[in-house]
Protein backbone atom coordinates (compact mmCIF):
# COMPACT_ATOMS: atom_id res chain seq x y z
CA UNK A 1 -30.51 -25.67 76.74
CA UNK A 2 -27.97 -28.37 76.82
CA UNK A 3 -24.64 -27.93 77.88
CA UNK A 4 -21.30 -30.17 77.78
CA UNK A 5 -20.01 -31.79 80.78
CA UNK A 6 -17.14 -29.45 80.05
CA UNK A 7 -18.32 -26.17 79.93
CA UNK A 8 -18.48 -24.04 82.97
CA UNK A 9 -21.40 -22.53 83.91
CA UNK A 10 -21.90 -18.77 82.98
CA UNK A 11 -21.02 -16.88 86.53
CA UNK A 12 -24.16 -14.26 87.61
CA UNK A 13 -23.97 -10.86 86.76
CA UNK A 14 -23.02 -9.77 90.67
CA UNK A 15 -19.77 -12.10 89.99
CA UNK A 16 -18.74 -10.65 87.22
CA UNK A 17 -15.67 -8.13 87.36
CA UNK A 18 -16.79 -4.61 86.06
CA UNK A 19 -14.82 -0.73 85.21
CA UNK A 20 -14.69 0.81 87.96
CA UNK A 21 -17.66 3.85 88.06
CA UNK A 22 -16.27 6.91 87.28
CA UNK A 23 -16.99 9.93 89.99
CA UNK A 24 -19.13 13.10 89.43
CA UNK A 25 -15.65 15.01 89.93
CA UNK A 26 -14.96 14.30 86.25
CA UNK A 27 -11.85 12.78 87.43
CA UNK A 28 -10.78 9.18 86.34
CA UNK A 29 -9.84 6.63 89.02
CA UNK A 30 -8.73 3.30 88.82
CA UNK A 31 -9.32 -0.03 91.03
CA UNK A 32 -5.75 -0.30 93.59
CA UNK A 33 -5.70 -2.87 95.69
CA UNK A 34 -3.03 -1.68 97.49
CA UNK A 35 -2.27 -1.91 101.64
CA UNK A 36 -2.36 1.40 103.64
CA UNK A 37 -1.53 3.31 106.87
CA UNK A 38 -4.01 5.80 108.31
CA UNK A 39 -2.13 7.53 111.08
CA UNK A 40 -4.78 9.84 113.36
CA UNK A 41 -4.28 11.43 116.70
CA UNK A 42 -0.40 9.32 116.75
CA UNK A 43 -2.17 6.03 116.02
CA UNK A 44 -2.10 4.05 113.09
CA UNK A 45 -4.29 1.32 111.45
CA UNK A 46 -4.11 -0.42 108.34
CA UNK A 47 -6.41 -0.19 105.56
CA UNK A 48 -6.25 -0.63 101.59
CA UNK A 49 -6.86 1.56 99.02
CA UNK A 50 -9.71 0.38 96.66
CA UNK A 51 -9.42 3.02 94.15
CA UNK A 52 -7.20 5.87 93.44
CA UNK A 53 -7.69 9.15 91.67
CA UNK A 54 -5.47 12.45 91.37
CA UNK A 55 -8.01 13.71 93.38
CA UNK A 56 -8.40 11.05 96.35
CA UNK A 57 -8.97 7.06 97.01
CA UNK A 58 -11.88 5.33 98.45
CA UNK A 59 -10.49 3.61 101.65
CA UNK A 60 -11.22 0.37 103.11
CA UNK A 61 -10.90 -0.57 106.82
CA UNK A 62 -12.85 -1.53 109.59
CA UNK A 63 -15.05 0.41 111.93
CA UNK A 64 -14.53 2.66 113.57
CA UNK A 65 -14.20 4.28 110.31
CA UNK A 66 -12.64 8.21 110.79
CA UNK A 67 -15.07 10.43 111.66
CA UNK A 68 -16.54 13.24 108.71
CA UNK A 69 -14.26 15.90 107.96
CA UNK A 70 -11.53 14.41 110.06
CA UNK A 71 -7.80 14.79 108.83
CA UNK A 72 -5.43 11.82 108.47
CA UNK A 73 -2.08 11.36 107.29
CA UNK A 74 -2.07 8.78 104.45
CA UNK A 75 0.95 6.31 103.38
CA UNK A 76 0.10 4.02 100.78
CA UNK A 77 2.51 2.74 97.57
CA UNK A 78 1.39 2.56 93.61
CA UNK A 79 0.64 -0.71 92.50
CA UNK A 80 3.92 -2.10 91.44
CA UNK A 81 5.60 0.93 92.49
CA UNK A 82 7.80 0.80 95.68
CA UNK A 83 8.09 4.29 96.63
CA UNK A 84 5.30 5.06 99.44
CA UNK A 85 2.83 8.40 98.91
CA UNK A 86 2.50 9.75 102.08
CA UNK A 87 -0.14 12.96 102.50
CA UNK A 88 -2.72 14.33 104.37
CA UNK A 89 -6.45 13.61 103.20
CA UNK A 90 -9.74 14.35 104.37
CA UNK A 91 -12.66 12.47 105.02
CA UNK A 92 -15.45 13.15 102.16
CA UNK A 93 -17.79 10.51 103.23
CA UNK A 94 -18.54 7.50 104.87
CA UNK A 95 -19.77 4.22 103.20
CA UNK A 96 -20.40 1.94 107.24
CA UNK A 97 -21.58 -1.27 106.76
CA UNK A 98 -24.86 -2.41 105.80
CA UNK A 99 -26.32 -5.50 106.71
CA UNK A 100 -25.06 -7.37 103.76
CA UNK A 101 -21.71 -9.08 104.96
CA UNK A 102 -18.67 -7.13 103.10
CA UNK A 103 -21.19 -4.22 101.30
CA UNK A 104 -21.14 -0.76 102.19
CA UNK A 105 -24.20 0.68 103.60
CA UNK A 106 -24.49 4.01 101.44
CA UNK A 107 -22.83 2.02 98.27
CA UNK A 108 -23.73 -1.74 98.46
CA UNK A 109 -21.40 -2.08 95.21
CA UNK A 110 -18.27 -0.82 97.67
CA UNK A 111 -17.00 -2.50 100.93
CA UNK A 112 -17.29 -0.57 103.82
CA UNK A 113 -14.52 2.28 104.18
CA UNK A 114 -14.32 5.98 103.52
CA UNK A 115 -13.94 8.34 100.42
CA UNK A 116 -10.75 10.67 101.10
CA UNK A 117 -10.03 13.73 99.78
CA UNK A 118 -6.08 14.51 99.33
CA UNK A 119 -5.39 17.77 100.96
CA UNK A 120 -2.17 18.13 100.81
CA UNK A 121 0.15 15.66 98.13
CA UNK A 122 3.18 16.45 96.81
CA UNK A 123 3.68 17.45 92.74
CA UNK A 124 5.98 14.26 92.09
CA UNK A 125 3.17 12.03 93.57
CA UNK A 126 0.26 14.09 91.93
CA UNK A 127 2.18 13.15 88.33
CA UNK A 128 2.73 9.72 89.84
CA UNK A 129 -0.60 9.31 90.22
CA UNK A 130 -1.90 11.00 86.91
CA UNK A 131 0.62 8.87 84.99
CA UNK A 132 -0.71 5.51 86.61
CA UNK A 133 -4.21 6.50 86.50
CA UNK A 134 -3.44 7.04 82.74
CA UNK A 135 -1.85 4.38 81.53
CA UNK A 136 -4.29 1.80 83.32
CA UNK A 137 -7.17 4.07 81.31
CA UNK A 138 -5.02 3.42 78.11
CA UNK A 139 -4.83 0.11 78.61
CA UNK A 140 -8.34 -1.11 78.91
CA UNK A 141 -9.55 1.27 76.36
């Protein structure tokens, strides 16, 4: 068909922005965005979170990505929210990447990075969390 010099062209599917898929936990998360600090064995890198749940986040950072099962203390801030979380999380899984520049290897839809389980998170930051996680879900539905 015929289109106007104006109109932009429709972007592909891939391009498009989409929810964020929901985990087989049951549990909502949302997309963060947010920088991090992975401290293990006294060192720390930087990382961001990708998305957040009351149950964990899926991590981004570079290789070497922390080994399976290892446990890592966690600082990391609420989008828009200045006071820093700071826990200890686990490991879950690892998503190393795949040969498709800035995809995950085990989910091409992620970027490579880890899925971390919190372990240990304090009650003000679990409602912190479940209040965010909440009103984001409120406001796209």
């Amino acid at each position: 068909m015929f289109r106007s010099r104006d109109a932009k062209p429709e972007p592909p599917p891939w391009m498009k922005p989409r929810a964020v898929e929901q985990p087989a936990s049951g549990r909502h998360r949302i997309a963060c965005g947010e920088s991090c600090q992975v401290t293990r064995d006294g060192r720390t890198r930087e990382g961001m979170i990708w998305n957040l749940s009351v149950v964990g986040v899926y991590l981004v950072m570079e290789a070497p990505l922390p080994p399976m099962g290892e446990t890592v203390l966690l600082t990391f801030n609420l989008p828009g929210d200045p006071s820093p979380i700071v826990c200890q999380a686990r490991v879950r899984w690892q998503n190393g990447p795949s040969i498709f520049k800035g995809c995950g290897k085990v989910a091409l839809a992620l970027p490579p990075g880890c899925g971390m389980e919190f372990l240990a998170l304090d009650a003000r930051d679990v409602q912190r969390i479940e209040a965010r996680v909440q009103t984001t879900l409120n406001a796209i539905r």
